[in-house]
Protein backbone atom coordinates (compact mmCIF):
# COMPACT_ATOMS: atom_id res chain seq x y z
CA UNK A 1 84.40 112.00 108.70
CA UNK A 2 87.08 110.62 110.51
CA UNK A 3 85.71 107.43 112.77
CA UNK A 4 88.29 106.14 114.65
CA UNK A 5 91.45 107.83 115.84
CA UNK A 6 94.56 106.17 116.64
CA UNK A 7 97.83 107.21 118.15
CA UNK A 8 100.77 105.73 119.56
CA UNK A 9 102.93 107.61 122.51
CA UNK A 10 105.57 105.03 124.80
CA UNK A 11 104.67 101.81 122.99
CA UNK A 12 100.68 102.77 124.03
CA UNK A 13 98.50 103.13 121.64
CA UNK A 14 95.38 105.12 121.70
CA UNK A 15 92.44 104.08 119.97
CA UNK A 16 89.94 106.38 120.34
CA UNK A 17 85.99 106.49 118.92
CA UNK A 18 85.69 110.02 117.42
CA UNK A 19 82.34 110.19 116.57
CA UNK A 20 81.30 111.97 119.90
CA UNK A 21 78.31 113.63 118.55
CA UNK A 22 76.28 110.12 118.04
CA UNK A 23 77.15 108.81 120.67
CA UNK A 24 79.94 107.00 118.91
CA UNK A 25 77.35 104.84 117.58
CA UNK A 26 78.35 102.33 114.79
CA UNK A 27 77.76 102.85 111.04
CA UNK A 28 79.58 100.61 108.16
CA UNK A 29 82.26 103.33 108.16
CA UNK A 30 83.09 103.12 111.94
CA UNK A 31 82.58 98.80 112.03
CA UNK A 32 85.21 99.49 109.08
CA UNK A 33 87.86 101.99 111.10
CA UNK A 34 87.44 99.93 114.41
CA UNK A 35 88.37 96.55 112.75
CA UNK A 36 91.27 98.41 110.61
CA UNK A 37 92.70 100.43 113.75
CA UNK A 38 92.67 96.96 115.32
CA UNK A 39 94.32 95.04 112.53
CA UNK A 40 96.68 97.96 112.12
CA UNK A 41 98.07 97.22 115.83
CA UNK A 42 98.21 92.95 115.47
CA UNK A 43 101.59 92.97 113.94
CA UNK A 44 103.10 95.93 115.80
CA UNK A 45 105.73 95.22 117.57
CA UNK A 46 106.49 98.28 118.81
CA UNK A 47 102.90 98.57 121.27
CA UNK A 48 102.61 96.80 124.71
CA UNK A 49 99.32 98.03 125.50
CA UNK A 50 96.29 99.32 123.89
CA UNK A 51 94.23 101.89 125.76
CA UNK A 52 90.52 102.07 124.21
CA UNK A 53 88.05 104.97 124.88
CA UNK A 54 85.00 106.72 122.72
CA UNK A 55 85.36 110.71 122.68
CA UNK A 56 81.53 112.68 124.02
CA UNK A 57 79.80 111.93 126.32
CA UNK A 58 79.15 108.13 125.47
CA UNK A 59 81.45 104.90 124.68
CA UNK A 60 79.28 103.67 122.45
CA UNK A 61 75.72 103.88 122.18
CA UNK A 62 75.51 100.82 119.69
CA UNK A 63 74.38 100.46 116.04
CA UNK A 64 73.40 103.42 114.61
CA UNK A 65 70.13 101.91 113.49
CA UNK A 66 69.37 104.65 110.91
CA UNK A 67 72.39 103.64 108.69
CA UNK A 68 71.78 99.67 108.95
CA UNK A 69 67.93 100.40 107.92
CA UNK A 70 68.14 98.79 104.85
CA UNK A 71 69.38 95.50 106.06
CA UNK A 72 66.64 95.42 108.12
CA UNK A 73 63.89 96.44 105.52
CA UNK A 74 63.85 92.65 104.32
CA UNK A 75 64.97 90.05 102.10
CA UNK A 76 67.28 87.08 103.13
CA UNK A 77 70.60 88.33 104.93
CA UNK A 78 72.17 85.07 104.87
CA UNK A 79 75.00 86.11 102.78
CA UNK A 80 75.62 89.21 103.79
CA UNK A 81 76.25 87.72 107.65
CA UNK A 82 76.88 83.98 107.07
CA UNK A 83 79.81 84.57 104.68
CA UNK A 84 83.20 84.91 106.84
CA UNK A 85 85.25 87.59 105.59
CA UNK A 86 87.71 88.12 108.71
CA UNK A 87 89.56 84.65 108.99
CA UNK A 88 86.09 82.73 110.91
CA UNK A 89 84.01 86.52 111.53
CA UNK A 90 82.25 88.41 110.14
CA UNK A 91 83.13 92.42 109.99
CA UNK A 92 80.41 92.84 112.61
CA UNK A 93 81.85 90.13 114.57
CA UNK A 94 85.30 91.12 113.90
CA UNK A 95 84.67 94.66 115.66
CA UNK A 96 84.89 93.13 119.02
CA UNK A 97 87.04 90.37 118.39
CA UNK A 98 89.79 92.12 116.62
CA UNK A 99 90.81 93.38 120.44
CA UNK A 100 91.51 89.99 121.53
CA UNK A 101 93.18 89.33 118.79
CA UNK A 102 95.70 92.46 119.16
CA UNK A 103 98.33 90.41 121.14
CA UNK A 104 98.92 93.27 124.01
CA UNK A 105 96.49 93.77 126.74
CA UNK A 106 93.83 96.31 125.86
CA UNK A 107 91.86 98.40 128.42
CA UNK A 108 88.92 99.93 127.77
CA UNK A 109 87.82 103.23 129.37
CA UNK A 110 84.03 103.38 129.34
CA UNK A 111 81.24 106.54 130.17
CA UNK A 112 77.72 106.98 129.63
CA UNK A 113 76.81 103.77 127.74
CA UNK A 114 77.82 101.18 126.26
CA UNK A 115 74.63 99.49 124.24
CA UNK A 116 74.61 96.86 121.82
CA UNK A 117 77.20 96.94 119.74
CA UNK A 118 79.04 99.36 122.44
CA UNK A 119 78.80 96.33 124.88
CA UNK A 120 80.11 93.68 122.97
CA UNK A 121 83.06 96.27 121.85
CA UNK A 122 84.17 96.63 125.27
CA UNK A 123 83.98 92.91 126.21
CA UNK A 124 86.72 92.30 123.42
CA UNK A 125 89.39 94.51 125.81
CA UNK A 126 90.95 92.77 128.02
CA UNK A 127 90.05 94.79 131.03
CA UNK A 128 86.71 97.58 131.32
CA UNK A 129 87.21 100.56 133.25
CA UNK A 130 83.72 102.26 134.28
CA UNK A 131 82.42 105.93 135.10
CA UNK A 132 80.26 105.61 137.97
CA UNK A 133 76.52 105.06 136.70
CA UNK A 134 77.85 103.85 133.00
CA UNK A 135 75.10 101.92 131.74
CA UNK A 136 75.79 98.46 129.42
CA UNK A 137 73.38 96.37 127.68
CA UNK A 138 72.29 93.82 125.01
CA UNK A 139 69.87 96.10 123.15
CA UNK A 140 69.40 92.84 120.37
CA UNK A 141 65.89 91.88 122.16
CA UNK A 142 64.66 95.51 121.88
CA UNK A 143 65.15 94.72 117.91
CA UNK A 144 64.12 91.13 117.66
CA UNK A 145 67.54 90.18 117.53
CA UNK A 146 69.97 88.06 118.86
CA UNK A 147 73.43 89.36 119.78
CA UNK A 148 76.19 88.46 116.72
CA UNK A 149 79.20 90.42 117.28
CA UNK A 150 81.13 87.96 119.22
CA UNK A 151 79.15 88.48 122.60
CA UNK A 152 78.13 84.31 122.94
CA UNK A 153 81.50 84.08 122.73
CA UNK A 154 82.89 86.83 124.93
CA UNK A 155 80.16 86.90 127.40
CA UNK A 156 80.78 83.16 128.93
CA UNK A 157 84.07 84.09 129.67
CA UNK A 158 83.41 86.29 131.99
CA UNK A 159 79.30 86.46 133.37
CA UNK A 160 77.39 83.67 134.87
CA UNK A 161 74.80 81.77 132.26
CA UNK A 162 71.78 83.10 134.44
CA UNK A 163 73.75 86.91 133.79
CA UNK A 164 74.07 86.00 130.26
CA UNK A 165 70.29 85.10 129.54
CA UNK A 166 68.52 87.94 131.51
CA UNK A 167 70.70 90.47 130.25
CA UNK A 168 69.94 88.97 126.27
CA UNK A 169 66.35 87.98 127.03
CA UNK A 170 65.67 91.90 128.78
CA UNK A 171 67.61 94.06 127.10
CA UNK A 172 67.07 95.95 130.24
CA UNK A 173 70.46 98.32 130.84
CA UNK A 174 72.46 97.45 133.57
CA UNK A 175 74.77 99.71 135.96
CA UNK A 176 78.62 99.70 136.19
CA UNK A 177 78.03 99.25 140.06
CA UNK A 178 76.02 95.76 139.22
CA UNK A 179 78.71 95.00 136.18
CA UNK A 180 81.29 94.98 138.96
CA UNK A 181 79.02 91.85 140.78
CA UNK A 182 78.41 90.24 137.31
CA UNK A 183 81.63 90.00 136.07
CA UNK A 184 81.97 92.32 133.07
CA UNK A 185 82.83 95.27 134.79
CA UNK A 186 86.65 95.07 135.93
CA UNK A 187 86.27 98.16 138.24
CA UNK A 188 84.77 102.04 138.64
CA UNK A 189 86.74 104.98 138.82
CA UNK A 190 85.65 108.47 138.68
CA UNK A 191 87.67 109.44 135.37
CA UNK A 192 88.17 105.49 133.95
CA UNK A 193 90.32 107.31 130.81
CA UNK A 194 92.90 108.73 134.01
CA UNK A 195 92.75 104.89 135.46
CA UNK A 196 93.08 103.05 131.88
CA UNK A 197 95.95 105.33 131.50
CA UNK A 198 97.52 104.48 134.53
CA UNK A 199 97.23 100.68 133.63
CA UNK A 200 98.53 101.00 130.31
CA UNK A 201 101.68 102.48 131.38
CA UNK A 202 102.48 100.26 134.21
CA UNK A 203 101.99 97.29 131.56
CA UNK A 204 104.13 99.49 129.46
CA UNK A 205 106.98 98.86 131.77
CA UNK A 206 106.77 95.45 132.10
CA UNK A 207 108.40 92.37 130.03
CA UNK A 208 106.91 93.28 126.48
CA UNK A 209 107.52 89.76 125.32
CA UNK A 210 106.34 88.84 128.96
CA UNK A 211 103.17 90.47 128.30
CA UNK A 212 102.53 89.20 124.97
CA UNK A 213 103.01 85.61 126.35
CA UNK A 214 100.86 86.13 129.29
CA UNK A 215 97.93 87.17 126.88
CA UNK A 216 98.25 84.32 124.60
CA UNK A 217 98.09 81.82 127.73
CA UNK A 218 95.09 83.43 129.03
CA UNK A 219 93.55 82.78 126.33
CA UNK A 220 94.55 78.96 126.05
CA UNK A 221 93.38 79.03 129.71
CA UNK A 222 89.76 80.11 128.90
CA UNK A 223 88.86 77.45 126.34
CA UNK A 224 91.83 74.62 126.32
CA UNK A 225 91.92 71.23 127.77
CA UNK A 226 93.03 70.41 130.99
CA UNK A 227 96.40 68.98 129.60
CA UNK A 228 96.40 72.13 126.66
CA UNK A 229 97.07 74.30 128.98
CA UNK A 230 99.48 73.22 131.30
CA UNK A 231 101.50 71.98 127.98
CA UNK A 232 101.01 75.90 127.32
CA UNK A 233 102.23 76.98 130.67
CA UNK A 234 105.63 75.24 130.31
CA UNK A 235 106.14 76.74 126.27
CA UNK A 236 105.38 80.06 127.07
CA UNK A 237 107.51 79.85 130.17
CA UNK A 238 110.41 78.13 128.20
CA UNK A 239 110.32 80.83 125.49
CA UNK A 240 110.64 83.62 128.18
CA UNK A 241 113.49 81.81 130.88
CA UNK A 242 116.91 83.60 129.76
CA UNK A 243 115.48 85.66 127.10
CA UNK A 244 116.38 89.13 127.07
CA UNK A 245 113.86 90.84 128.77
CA UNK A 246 113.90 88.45 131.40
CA UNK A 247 117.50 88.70 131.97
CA UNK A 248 117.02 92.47 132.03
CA UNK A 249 113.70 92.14 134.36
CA UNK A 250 115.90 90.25 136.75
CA UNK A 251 119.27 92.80 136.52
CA UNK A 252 116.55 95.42 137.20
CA UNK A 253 115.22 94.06 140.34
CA UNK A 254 119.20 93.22 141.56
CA UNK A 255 119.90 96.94 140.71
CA UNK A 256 116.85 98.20 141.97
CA UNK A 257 116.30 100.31 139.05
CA UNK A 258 113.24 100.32 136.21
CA UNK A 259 114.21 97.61 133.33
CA UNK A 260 115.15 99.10 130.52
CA UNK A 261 113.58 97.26 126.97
């Protein structure tokens, strides 16, 4: 069965969770097809956004738990989730962090749930869009667990500590309305696929090596040195000054017509 789903239409591509009858919930094969659609996108130049959506009536309900029984049954699982096998991830871990490491901006449209493994999924896109009432959590605790696909790294970039630890410690699930407050929720909208759409074709339109810059900044911004940073500011910016989609960005605006890249 097919997992994952991905196709590309006016430099957007669509990456879509296609196993709608579970929820979308994650078994080997689907951690496999998410981190391979992602991979597949990192050195495409052609893309300058990613829009990211599960097909049903759910995101992604998390792990499916039935097909990861046997690594729970027992034994040491040291190896198995110590060894790095996705540059310094694991293929867990790599699921959500594959997304920041496509270098376009990636929205994610997200219904129903995201749980778990759904949660930390959607953290990795740059931007969440969610239905009214969606409901995200870290289901870990509910397990005995701790979460260990990229959320302690994802989830201090964008919640409060106090967010981060009831959220882990509870597992309780938590609205989109209150995800708005706490920082992981970008914003609602009554069909969030329509609105992720929306926002992956304006970025469409924009600078693609503009885009791509901006990205890579953000993310020197979120864990670089005072002085790392503002070094970054001024290369990025030098790379992009009388490039040619800047000269065409700015023959646009003169003409006041859409640049053309």
């Amino acid at each position: 069965m097919t997992r994952v789903k991905t196709e590309i239409r006016d430099h957007v591509a669509h990456v879509t969770l296609t196993r709608g009858d579970k929820m979308n919930a994650v078994d080997p094969d689907m951690a496999e097809a998410i981190v391979a659609a992602g991979e597949a996108l990192i050195g495409n130049e052609e893309i300058r956004a990613v829009l990211l959506s599960g097909e049903g009536r759910a995101f992604c309900a998390g792990l499916d738990v039935a097909s990861f029984g046997k690594h729970a049954s027992g034994g040491d699982q040291t190896d198995r989730i110590v060894t790095r096998t996705h540059g310094d991830a694991n293929l867990m871990q790599q699921v959500a962090m594959v997304w920041r490491r496509v270098p376009v901006p990636v929205i994610a449209a997200v219904q129903g749930v995201a749980f778990g493994a759904g949660f930390q999924l959607a953290l990795g896109a740059d931007v969440r869009i969610a239905a009214p009432g969606t409901k995200f959590a870290v289901m870990e605790a509910k397990w005995g667990l701790v979460p260990d696909m990229g959320g302690m790294v994802l989830m201090p970039t964008l919640m409060r500590s106090d967010v981060i630890r009831l959220m882990t410690y509870t597992a309780d699930p938590v609205l989109a309305e209150k995800g708005v407050d706490w920082g992981f929720v970008t914003e609602i909208a009554e069909d969030p696929h329509a609105r992720a759409l929306e926002l992956v074709t304006a970025i469409a339109e924009k600078s693609p090596s503009g885009t791509r810059l901006a990205k890579a900044l953000i993310e020197v911004a979120e864990t670089g040195t005072e002085a790392e940073v503002l070094m970054a500011e001024s290369v990025e910016q030098a790379k992009l000054i009388g490039g040619a989609h800047q000269i065409e960005i700015v023959s646009a605006n003169m003409a006041g017509r859409k640049p053309q890249f």
